[in-house]
C-alpha atoms as a PDB file:
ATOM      1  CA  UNK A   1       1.055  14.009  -5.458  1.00  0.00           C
ATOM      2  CA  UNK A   2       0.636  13.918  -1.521  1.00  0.00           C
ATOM      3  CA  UNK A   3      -3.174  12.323  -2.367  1.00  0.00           C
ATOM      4  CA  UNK A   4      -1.550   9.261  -3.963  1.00  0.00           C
ATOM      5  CA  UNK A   5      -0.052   8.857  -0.651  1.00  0.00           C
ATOM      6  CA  UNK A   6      -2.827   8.045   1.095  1.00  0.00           C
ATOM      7  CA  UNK A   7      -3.730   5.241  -0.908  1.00  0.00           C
ATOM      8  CA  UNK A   8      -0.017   3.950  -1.885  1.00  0.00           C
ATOM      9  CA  UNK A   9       1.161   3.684   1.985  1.00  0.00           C
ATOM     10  CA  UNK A  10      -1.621   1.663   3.049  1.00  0.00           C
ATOM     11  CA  UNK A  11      -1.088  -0.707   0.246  1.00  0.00           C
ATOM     12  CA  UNK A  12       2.418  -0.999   0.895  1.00  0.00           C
ATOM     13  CA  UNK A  13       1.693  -1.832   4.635  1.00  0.00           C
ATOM     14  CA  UNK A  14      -1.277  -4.535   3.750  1.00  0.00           C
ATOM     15  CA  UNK A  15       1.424  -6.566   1.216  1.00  0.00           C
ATOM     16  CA  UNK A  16       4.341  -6.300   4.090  1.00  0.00           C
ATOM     17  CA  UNK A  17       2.357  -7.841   6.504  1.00  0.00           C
ATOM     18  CA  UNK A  18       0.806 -10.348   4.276  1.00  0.00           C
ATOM     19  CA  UNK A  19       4.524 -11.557   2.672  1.00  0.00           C
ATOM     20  CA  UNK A  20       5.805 -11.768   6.301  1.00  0.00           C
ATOM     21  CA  UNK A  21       3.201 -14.153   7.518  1.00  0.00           C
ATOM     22  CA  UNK A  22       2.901 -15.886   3.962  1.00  0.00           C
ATOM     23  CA  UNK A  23       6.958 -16.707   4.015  1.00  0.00           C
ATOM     24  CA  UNK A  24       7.214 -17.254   7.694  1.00  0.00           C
ATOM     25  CA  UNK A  25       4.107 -19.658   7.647  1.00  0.00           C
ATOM     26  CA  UNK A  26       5.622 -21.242   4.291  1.00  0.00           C
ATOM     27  CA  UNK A  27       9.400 -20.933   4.261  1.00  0.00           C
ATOM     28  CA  UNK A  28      10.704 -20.616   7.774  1.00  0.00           C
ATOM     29  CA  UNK A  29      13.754 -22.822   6.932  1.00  0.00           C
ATOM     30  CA  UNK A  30      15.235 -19.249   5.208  1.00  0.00           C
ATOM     31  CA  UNK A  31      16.711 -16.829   7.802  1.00  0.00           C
ATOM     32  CA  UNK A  32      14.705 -14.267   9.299  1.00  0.00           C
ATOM     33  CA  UNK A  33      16.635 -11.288   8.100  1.00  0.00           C
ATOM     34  CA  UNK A  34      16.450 -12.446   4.100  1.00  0.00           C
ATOM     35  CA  UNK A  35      12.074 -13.177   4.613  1.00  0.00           C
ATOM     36  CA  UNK A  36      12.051  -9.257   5.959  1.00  0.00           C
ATOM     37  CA  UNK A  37      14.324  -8.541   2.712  1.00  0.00           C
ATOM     38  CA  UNK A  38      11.806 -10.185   0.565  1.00  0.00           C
ATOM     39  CA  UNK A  39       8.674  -8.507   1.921  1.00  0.00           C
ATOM     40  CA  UNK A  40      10.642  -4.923   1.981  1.00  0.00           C
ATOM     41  CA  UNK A  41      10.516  -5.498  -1.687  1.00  0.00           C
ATOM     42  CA  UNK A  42       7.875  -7.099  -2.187  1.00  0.00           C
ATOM     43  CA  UNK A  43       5.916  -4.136  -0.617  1.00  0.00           C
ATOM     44  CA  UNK A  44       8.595  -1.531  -2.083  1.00  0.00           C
ATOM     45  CA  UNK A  45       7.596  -2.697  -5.600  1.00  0.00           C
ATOM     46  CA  UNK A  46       3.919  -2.638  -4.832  1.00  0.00           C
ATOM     47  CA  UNK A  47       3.934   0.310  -3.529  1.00  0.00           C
ATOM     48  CA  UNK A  48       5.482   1.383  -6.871  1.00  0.00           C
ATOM     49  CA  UNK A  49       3.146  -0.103  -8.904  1.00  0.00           C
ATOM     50  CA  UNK A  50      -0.088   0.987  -6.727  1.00  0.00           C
ATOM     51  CA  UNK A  51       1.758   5.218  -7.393  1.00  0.00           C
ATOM     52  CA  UNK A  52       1.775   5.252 -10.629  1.00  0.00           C
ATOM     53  CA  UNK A  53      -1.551   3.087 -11.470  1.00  0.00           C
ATOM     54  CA  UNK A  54      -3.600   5.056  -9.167  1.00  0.00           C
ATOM     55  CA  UNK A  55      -2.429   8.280 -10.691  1.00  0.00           C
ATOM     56  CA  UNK A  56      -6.076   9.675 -11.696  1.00  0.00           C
ATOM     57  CA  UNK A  57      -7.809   7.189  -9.390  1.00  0.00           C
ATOM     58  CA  UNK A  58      -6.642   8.910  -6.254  1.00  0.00           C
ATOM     59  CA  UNK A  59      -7.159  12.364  -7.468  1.00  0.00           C
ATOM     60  CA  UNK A  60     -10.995  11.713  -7.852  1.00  0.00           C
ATOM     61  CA  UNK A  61     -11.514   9.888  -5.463  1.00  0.00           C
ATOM     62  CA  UNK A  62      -9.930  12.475  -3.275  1.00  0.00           C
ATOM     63  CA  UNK A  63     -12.260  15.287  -4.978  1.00  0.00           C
ATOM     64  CA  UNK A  64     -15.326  13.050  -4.211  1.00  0.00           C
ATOM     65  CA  UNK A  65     -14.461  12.516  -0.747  1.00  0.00           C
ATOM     66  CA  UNK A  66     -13.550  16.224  -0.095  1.00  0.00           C
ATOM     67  CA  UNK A  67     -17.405  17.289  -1.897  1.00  0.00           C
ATOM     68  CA  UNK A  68     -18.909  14.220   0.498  1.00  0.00           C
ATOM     69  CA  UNK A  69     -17.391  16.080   3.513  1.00  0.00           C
ATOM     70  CA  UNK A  70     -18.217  19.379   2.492  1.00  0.00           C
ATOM     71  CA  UNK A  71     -21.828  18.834   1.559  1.00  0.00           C
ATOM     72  CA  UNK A  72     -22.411  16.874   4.773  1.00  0.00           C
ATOM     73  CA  UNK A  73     -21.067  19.651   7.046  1.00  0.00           C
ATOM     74  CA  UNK A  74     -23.945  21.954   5.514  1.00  0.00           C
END
């Protein structure tokens, strides 16, 4: 579960920043505090999305990388 992680947090990060600068480069007539509302969820829901879709993808790719690092420390 902790492998998802590593892939879901970085996701989550890369849509916050993008909806902040998006809606304060598009819509900076609304306040400040309801734009950081909307990209909280907006990276809250991808970040839900990105858990549960990645579910396999992150274990293998976390088994490849962990046989990539072992066979190059040989």
């Amino acid at each position: 579960m902790l492998k998802r992680f590593v892939f879901v947090i970085p996701v989550m990060v890369i849509v916050f920043s993008i909806a902040t600068w998006m809606l304060n480069k598009d819509y900076a007539m609304i306040a400040r505090d309801t734009r950081l509302l909307i990209s909280a969820g907006a990276a809250l829901f991808s970040g839900l999305i990105s858990f549960f879709l990645l579910k396999g993808d992150a274990e293998e790719l976390a088994a490849a990388h962990r046989d990539r690092q072992s066979r190059s420390k040989k």
